[in-house]
N, C-alpha and C. Protein backbone atom coordinates (compact mmCIF):
# COMPACT_ATOMS: atom_id res chain seq x y z
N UNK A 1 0.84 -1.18 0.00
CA UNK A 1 0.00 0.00 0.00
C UNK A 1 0.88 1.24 0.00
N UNK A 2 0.46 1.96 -0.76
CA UNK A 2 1.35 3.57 -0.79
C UNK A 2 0.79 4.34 0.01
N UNK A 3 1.84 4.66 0.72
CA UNK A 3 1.85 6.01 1.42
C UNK A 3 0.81 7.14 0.98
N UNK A 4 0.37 7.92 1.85
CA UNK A 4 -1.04 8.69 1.49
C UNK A 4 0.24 10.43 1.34
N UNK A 5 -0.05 11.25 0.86
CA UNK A 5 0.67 12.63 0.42
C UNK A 5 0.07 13.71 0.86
N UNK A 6 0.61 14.77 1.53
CA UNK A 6 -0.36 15.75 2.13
C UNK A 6 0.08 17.16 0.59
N UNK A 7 -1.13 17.48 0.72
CA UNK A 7 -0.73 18.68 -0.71
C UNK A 7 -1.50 20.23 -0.45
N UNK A 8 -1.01 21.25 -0.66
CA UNK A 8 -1.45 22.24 -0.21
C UNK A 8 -2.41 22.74 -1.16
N UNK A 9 -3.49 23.68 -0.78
CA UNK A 9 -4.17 23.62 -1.78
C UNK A 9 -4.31 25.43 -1.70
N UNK A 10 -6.09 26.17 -1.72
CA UNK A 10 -5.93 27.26 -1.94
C UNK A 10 -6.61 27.64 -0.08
N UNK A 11 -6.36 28.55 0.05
CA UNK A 11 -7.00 29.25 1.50
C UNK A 11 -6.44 28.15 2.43
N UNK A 12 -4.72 27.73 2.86
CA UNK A 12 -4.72 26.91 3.44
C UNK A 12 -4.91 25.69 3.72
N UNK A 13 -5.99 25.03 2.68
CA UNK A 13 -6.71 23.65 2.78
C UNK A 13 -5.43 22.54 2.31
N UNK A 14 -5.60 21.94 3.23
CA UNK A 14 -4.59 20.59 3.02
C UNK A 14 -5.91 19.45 2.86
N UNK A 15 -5.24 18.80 1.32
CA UNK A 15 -6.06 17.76 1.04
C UNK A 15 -4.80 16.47 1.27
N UNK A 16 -5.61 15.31 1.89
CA UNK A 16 -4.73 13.90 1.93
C UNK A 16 -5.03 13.48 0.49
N UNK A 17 -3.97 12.86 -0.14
CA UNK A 17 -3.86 11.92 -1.66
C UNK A 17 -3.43 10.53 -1.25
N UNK A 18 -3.98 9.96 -1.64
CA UNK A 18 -3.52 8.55 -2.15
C UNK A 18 -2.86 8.63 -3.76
N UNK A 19 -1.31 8.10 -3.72
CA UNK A 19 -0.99 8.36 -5.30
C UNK A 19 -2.08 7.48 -6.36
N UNK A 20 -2.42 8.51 -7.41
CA UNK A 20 -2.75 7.24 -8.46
C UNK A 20 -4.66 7.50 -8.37
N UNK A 21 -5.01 7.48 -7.38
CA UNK A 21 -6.40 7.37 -7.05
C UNK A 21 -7.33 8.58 -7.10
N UNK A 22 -8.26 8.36 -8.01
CA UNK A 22 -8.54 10.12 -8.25
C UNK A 22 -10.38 9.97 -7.24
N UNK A 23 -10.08 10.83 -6.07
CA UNK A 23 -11.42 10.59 -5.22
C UNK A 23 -11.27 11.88 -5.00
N UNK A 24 -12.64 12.57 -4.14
CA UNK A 24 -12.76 13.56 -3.29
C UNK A 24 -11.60 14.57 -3.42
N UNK A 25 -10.59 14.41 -2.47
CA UNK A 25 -9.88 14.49 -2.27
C UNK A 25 -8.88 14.98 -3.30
N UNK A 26 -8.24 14.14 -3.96
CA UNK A 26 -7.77 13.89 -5.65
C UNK A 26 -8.10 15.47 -6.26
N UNK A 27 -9.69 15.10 -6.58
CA UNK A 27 -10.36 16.07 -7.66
C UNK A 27 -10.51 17.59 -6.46
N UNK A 28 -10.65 17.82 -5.35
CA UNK A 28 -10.42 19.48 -4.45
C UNK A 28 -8.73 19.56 -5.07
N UNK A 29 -7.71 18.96 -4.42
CA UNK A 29 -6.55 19.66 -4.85
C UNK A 29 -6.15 19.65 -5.99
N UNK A 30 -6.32 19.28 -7.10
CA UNK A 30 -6.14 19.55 -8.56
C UNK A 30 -7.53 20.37 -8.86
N UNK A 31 -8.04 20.95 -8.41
CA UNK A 31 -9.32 21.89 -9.17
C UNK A 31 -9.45 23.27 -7.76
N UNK A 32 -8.54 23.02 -6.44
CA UNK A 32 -8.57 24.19 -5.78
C UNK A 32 -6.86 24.15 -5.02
N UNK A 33 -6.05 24.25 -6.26
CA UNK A 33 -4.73 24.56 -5.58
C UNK A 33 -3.88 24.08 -6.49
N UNK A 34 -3.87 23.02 -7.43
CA UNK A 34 -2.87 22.59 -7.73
C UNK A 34 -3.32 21.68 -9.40
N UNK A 35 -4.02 22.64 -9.71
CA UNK A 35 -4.40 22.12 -11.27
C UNK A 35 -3.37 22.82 -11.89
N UNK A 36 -2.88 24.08 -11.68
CA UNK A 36 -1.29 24.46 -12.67
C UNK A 36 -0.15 22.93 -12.28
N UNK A 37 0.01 22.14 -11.69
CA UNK A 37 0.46 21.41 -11.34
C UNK A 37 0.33 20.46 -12.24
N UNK A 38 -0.83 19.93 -12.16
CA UNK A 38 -1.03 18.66 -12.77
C UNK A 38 -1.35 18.86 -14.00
N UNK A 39 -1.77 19.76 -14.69
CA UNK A 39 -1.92 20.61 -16.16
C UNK A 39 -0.51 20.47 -16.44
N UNK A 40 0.27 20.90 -15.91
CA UNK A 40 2.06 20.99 -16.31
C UNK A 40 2.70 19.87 -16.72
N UNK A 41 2.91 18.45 -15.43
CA UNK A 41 2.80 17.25 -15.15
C UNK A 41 2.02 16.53 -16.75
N UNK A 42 0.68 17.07 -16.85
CA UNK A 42 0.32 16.74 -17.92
C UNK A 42 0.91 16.75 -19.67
N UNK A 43 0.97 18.07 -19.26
CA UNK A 43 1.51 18.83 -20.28
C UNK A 43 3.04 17.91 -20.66
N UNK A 44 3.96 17.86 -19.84
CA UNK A 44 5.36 17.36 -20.04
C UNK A 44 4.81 15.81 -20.41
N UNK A 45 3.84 15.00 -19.80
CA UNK A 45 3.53 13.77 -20.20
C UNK A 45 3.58 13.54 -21.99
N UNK A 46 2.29 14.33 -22.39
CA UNK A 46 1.68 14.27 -23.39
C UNK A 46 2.11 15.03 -24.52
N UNK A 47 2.78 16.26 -24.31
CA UNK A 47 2.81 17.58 -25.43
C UNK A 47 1.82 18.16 -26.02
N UNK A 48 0.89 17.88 -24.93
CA UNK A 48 -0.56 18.69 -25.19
C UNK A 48 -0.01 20.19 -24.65
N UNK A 49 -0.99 20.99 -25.61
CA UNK A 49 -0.87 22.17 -25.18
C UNK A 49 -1.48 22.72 -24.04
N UNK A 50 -1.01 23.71 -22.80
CA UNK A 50 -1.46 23.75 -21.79
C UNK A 50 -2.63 25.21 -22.22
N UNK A 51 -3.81 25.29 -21.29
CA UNK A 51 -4.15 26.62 -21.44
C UNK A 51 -4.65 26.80 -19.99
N UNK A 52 -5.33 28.40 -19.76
CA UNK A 52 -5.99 28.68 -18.35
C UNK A 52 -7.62 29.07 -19.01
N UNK A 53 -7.90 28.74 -17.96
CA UNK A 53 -9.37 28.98 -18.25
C UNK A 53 -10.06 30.55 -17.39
N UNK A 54 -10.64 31.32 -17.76
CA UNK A 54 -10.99 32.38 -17.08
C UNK A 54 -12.44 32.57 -16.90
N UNK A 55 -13.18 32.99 -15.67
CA UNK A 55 -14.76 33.04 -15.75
C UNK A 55 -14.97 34.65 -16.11
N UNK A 56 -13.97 35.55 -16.54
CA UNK A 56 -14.07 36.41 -17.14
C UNK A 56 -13.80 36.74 -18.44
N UNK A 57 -14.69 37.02 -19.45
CA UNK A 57 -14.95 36.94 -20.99
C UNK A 57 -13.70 38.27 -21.28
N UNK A 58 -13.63 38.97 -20.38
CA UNK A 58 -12.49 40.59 -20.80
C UNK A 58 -11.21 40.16 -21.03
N UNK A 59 -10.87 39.26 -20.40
CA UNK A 59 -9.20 38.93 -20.08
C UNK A 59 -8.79 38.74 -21.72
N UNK A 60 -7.87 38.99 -22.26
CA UNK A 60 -7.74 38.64 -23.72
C UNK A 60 -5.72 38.22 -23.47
N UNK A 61 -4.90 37.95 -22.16
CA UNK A 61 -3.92 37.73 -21.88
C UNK A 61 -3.75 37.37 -20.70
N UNK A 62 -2.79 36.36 -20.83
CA UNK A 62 -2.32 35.84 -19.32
C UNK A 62 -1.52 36.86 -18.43
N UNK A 63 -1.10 37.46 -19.04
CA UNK A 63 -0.46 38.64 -18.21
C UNK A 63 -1.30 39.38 -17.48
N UNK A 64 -2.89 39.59 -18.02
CA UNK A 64 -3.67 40.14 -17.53
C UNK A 64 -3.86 39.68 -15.77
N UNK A 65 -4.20 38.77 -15.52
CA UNK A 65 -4.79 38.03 -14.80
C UNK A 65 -3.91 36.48 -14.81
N UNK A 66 -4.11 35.82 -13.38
CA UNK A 66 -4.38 34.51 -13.40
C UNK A 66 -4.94 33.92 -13.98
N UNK A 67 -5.02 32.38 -14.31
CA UNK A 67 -6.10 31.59 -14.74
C UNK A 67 -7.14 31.60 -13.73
N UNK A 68 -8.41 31.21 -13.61
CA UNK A 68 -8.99 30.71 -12.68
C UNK A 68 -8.95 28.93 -12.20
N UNK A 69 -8.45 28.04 -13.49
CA UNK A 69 -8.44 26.95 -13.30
C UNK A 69 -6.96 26.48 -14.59
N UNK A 70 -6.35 25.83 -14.52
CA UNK A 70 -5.25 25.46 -15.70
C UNK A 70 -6.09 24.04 -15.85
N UNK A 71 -5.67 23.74 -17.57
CA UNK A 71 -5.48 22.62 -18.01
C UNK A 71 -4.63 22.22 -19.00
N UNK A 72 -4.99 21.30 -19.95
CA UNK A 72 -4.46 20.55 -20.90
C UNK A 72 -5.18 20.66 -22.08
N UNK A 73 -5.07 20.70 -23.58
CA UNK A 73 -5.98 20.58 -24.44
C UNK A 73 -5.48 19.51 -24.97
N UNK A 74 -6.30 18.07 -25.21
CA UNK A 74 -6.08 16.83 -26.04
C UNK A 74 -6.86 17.32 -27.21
N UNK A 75 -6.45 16.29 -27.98
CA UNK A 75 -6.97 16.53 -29.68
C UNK A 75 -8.69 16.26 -29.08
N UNK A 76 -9.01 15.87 -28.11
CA UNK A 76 -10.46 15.47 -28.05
C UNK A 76 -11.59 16.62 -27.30
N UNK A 77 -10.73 17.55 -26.59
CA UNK A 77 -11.11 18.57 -25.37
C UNK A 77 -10.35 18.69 -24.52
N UNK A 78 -10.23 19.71 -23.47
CA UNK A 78 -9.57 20.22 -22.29
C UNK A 78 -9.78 19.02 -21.43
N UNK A 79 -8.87 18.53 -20.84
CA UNK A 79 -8.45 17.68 -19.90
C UNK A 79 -8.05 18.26 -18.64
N UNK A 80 -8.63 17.80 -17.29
CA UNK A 80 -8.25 18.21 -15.98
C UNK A 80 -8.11 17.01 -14.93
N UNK A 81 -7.96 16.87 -13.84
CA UNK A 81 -8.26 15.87 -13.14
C UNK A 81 -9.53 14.43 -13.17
N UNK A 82 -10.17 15.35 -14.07
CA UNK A 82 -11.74 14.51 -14.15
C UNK A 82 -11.50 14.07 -15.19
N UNK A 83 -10.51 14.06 -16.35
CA UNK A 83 -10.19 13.93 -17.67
C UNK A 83 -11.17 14.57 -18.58
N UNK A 84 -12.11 14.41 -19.45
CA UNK A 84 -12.43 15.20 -20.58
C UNK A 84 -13.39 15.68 -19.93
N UNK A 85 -14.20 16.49 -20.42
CA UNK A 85 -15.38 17.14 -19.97
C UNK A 85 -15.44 18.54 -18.84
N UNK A 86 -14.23 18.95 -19.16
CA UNK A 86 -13.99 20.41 -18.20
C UNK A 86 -14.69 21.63 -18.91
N UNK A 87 -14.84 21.66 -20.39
CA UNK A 87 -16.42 22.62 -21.13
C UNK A 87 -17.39 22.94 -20.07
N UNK A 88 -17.64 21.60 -19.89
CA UNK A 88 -19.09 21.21 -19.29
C UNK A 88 -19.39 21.59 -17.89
N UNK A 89 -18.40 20.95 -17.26
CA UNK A 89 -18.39 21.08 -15.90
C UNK A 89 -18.26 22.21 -15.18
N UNK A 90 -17.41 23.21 -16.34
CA UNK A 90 -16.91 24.79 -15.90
C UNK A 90 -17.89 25.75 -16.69
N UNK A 91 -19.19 25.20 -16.56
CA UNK A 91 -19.88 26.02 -17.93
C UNK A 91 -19.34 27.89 -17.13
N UNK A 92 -19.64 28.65 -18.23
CA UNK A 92 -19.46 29.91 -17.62
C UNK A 92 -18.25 30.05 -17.91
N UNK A 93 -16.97 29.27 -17.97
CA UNK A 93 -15.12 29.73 -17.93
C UNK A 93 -14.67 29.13 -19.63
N UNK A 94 -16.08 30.63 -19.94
CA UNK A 94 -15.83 29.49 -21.51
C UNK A 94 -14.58 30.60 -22.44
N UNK A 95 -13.56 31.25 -21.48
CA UNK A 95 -12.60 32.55 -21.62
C UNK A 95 -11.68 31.64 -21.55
N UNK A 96 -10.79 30.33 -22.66
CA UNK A 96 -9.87 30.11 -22.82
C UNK A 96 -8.63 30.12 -23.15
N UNK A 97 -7.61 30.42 -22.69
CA UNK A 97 -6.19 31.12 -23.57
C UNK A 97 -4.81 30.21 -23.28
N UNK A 98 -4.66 30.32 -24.55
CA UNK A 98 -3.17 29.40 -24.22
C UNK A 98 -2.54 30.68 -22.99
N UNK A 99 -1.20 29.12 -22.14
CA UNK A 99 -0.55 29.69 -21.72
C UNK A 99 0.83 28.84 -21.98
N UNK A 100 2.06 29.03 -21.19
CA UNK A 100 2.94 28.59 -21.31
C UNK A 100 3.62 28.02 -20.23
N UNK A 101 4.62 27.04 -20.33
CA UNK A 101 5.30 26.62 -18.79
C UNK A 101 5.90 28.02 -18.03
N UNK A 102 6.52 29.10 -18.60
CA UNK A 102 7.00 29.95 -17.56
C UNK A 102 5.93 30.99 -17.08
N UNK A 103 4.50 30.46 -17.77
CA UNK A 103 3.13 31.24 -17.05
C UNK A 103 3.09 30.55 -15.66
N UNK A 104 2.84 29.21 -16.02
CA UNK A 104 2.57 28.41 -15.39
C UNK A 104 3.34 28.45 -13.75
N UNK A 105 4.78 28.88 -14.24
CA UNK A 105 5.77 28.50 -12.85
C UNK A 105 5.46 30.13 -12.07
N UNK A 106 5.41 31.09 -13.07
CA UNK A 106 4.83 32.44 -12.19
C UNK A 106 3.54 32.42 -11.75
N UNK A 107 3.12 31.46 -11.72
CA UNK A 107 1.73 31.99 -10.92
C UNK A 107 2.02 31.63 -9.89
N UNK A 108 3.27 31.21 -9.29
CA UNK A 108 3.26 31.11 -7.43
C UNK A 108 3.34 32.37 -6.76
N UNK A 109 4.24 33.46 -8.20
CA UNK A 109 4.22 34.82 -7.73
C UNK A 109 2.90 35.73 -7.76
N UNK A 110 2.53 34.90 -8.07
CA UNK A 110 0.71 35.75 -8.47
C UNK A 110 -0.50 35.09 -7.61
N UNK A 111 -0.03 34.76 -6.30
CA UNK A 111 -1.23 33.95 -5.61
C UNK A 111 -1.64 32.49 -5.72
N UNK A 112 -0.95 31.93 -6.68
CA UNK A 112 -0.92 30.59 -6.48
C UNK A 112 -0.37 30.00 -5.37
N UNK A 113 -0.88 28.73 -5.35
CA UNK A 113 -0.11 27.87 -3.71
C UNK A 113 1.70 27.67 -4.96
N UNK A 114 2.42 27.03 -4.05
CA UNK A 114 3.89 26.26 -4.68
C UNK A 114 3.59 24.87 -5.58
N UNK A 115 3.27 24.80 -6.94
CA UNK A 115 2.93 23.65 -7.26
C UNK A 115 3.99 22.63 -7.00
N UNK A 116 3.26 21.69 -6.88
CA UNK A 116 3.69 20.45 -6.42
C UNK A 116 3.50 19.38 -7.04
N UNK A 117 4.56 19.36 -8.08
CA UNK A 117 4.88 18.31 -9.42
C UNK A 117 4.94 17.04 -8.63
N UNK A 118 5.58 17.12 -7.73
CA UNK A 118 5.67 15.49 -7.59
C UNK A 118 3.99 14.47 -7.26
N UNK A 119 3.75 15.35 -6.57
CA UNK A 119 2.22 15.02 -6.65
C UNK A 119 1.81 14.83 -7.65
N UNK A 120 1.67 15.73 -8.62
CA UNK A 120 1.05 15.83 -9.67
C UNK A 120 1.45 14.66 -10.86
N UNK A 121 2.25 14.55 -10.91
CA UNK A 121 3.35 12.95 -11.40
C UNK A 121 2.53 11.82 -11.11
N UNK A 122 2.49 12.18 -9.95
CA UNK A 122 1.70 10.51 -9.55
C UNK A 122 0.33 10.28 -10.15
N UNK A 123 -0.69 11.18 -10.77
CA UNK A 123 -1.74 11.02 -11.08
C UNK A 123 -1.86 11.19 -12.67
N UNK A 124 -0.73 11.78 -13.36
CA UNK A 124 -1.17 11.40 -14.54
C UNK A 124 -1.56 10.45 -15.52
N UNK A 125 -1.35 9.47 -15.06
CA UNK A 125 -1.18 7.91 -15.40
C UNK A 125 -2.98 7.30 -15.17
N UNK A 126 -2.94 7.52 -14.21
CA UNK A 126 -4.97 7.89 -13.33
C UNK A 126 -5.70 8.57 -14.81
N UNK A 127 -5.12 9.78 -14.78
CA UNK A 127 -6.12 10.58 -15.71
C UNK A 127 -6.20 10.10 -17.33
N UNK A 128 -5.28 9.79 -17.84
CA UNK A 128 -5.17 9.30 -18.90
C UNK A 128 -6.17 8.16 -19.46
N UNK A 129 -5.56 7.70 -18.12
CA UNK A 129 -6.69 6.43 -18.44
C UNK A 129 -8.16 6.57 -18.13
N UNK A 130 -8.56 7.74 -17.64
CA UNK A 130 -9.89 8.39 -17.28
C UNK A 130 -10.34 8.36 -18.91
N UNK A 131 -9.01 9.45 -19.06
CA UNK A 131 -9.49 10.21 -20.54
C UNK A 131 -9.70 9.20 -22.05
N UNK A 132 -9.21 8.18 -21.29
CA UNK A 132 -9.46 6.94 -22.52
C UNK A 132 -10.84 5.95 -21.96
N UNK A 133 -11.04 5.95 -21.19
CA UNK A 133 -12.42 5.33 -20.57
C UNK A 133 -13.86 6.42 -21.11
N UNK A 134 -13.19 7.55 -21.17
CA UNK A 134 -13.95 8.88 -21.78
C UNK A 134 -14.09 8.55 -23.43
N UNK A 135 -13.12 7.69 -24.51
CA UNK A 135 -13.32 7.77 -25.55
C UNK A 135 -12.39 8.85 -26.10
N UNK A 136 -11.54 8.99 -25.00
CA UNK A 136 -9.90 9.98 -25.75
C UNK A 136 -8.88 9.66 -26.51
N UNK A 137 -8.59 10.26 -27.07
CA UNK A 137 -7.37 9.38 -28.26
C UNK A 137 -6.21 9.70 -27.15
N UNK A 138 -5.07 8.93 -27.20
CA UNK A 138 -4.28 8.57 -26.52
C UNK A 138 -2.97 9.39 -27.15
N UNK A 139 -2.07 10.02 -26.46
CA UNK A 139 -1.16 10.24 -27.13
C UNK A 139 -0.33 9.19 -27.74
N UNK A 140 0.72 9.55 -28.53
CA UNK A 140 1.81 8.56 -29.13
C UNK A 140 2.77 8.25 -28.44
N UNK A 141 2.94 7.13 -28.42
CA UNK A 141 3.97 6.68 -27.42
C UNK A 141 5.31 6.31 -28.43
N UNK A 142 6.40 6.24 -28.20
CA UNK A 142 7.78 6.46 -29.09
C UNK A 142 7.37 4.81 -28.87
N UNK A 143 7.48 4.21 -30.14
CA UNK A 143 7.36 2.66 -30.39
C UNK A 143 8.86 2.23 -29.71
N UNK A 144 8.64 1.46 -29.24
CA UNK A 144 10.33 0.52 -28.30
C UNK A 144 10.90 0.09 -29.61
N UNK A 145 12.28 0.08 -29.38
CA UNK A 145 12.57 -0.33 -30.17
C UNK A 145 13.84 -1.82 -29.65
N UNK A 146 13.56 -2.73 -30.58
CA UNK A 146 14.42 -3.91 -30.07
C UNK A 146 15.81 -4.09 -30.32
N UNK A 147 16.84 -5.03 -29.34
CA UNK A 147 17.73 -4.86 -29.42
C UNK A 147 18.52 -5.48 -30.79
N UNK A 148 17.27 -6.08 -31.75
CA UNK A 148 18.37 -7.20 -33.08
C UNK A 148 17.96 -5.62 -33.55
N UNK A 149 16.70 -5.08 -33.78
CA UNK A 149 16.75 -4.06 -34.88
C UNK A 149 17.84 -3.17 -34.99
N UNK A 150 18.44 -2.72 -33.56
CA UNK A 150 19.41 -1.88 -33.77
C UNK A 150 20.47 -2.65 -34.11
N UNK A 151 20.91 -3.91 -33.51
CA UNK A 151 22.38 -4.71 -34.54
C UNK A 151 22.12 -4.46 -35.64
N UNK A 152 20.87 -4.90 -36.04
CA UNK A 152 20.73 -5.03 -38.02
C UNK A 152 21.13 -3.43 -38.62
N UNK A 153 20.65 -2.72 -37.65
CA UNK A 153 20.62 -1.38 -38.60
C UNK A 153 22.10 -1.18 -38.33
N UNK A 154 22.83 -1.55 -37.26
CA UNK A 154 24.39 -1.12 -37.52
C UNK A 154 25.37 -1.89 -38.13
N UNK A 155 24.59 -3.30 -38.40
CA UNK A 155 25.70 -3.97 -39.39
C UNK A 155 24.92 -3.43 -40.77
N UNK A 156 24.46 -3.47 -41.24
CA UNK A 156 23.72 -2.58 -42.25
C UNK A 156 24.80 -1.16 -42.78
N UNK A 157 24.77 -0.44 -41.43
CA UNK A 157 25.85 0.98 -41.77
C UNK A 157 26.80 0.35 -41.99
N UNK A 158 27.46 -0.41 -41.18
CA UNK A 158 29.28 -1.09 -41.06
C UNK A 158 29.16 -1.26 -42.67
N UNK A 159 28.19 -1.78 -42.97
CA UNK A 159 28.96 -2.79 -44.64
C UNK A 159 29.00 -1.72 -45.39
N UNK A 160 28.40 -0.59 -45.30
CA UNK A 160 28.12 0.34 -46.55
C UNK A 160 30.30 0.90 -46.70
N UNK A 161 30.58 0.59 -47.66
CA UNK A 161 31.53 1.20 -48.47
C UNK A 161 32.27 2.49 -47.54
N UNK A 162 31.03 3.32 -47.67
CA UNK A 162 31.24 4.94 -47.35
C UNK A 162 31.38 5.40 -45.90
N UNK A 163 31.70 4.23 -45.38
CA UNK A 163 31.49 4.63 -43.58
C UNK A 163 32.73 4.19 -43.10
N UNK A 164 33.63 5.03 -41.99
CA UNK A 164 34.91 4.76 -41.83
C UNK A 164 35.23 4.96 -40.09
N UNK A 165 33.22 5.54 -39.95
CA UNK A 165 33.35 6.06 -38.48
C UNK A 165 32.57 4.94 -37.85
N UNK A 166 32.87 5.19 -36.33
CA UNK A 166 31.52 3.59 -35.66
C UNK A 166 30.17 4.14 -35.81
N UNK A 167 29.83 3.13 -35.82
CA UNK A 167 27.80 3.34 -35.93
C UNK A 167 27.40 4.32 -34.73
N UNK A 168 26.70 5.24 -34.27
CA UNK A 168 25.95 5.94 -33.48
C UNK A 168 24.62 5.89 -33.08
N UNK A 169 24.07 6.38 -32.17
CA UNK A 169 22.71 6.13 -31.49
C UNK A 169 22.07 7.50 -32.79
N UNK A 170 23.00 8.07 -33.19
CA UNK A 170 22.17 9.33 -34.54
C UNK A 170 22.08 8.59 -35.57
N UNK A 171 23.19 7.77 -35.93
CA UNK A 171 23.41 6.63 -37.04
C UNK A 171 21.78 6.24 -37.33
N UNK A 172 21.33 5.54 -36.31
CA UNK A 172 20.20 4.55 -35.78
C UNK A 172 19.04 5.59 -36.88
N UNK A 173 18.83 6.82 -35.59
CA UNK A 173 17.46 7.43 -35.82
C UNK A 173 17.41 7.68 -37.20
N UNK A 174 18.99 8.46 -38.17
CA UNK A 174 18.50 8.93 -39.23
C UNK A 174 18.19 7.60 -40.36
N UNK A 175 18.92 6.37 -39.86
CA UNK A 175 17.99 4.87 -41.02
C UNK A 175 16.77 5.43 -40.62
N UNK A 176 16.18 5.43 -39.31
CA UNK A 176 14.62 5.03 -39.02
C UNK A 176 14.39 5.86 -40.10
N UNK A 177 14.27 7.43 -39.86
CA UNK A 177 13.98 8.25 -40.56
C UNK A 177 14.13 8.24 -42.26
N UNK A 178 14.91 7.41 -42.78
CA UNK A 178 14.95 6.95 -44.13
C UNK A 178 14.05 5.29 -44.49
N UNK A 179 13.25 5.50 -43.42
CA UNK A 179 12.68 4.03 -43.70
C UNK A 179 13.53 2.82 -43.85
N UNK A 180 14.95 2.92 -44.12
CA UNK A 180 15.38 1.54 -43.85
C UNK A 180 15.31 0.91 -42.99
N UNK A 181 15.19 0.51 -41.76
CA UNK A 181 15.10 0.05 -40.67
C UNK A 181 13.57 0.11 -40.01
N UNK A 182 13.19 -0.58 -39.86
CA UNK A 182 11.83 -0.69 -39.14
C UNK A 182 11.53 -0.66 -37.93
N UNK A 183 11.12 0.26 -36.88
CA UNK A 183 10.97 -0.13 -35.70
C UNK A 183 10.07 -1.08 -35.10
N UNK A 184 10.83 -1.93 -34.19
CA UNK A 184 9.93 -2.48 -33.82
C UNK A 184 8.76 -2.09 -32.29
């Protein structure tokens, strides 16, 4: 059993986490303290683009203002702790704007709590799989690649005529990238 995580949230409120487990609990500190967190966390997971959400229609910049809530945009909708369906749930914060990771890390100077990545780490794995139980397309995962494919692709270079240097881990990518080599 894992250890339970204490996480700070907004007005003082300390919520208990269980890693991994998205309850009560879970969904207050990622939606009142620490959704720039797990939006971020997200963000570095996936290479989804991050944005803030505002319940004010005026704001036309992050500089303006805080977010009122951060997330994630998947090719399917904004993603939060609850995974898809943050439109819905936030009707009214329909004032969306990209932001960026060094928005993201200044909002501790702007009234945010100290996000707390490591927390936030632990639950992306939770949400994902929310967001695919939701009918979310999944990001791309870098296909593994096996250990004969890379022999083949470097005895492959060795024989070529024109090569006088040792094979490289760049060697590798630019075959992939020429289709000779297949990943597996």
């Amino acid at each position: 059993m894992q250890n339970n995580i204490r996480v700070e949230g907004v007005w003082g409120r300390v919520f208990v986490l269980t890693p991994g487990v998205i309850d009560n609990q879970a969904k207050g500190a990622f939606t009142q303290g620490q959704c720039h967190a797990l939006a971020l966390a997200l963000h570095e997971a996936t290479g989804w683009p991050l944005r803030g959400m505002y319940s004010s229609p005026y704001i036309k910049d992050v500089e303006e203002d805080t977010p009122n809530h951060c997330v994630v945009e998947s090719p399917d909708g904004l993603v939060d702790i609850e995974g898809l369906g943050v439109e819905q749930r936030l009707d009214g914060w329909d004032n969306v704007l990209p932001i960026n990771k060094e928005d993201v890390l200044d909002f501790e100077n702007r009234d945010y709590v100290t996000p707390n990545m490591e927390a936030a780490k632990l639950f992306v794995k939770a949400v994902l799989n929310r967001v695919k139980k939701q009918g979310g397309i999944m990001p791309k995962a870098k296909p593994a690649v096996s250990k004969k494919t890379k022999r083949n692709a470097k005895k492959k270079f060795n024989k070529a005529p024109h090569n006088t240097r040792p094979f490289t881990a760049n060697d590798y990518e630019n075959l992939k990238k020429e289709n000779t080599v297949a990943a597996v």
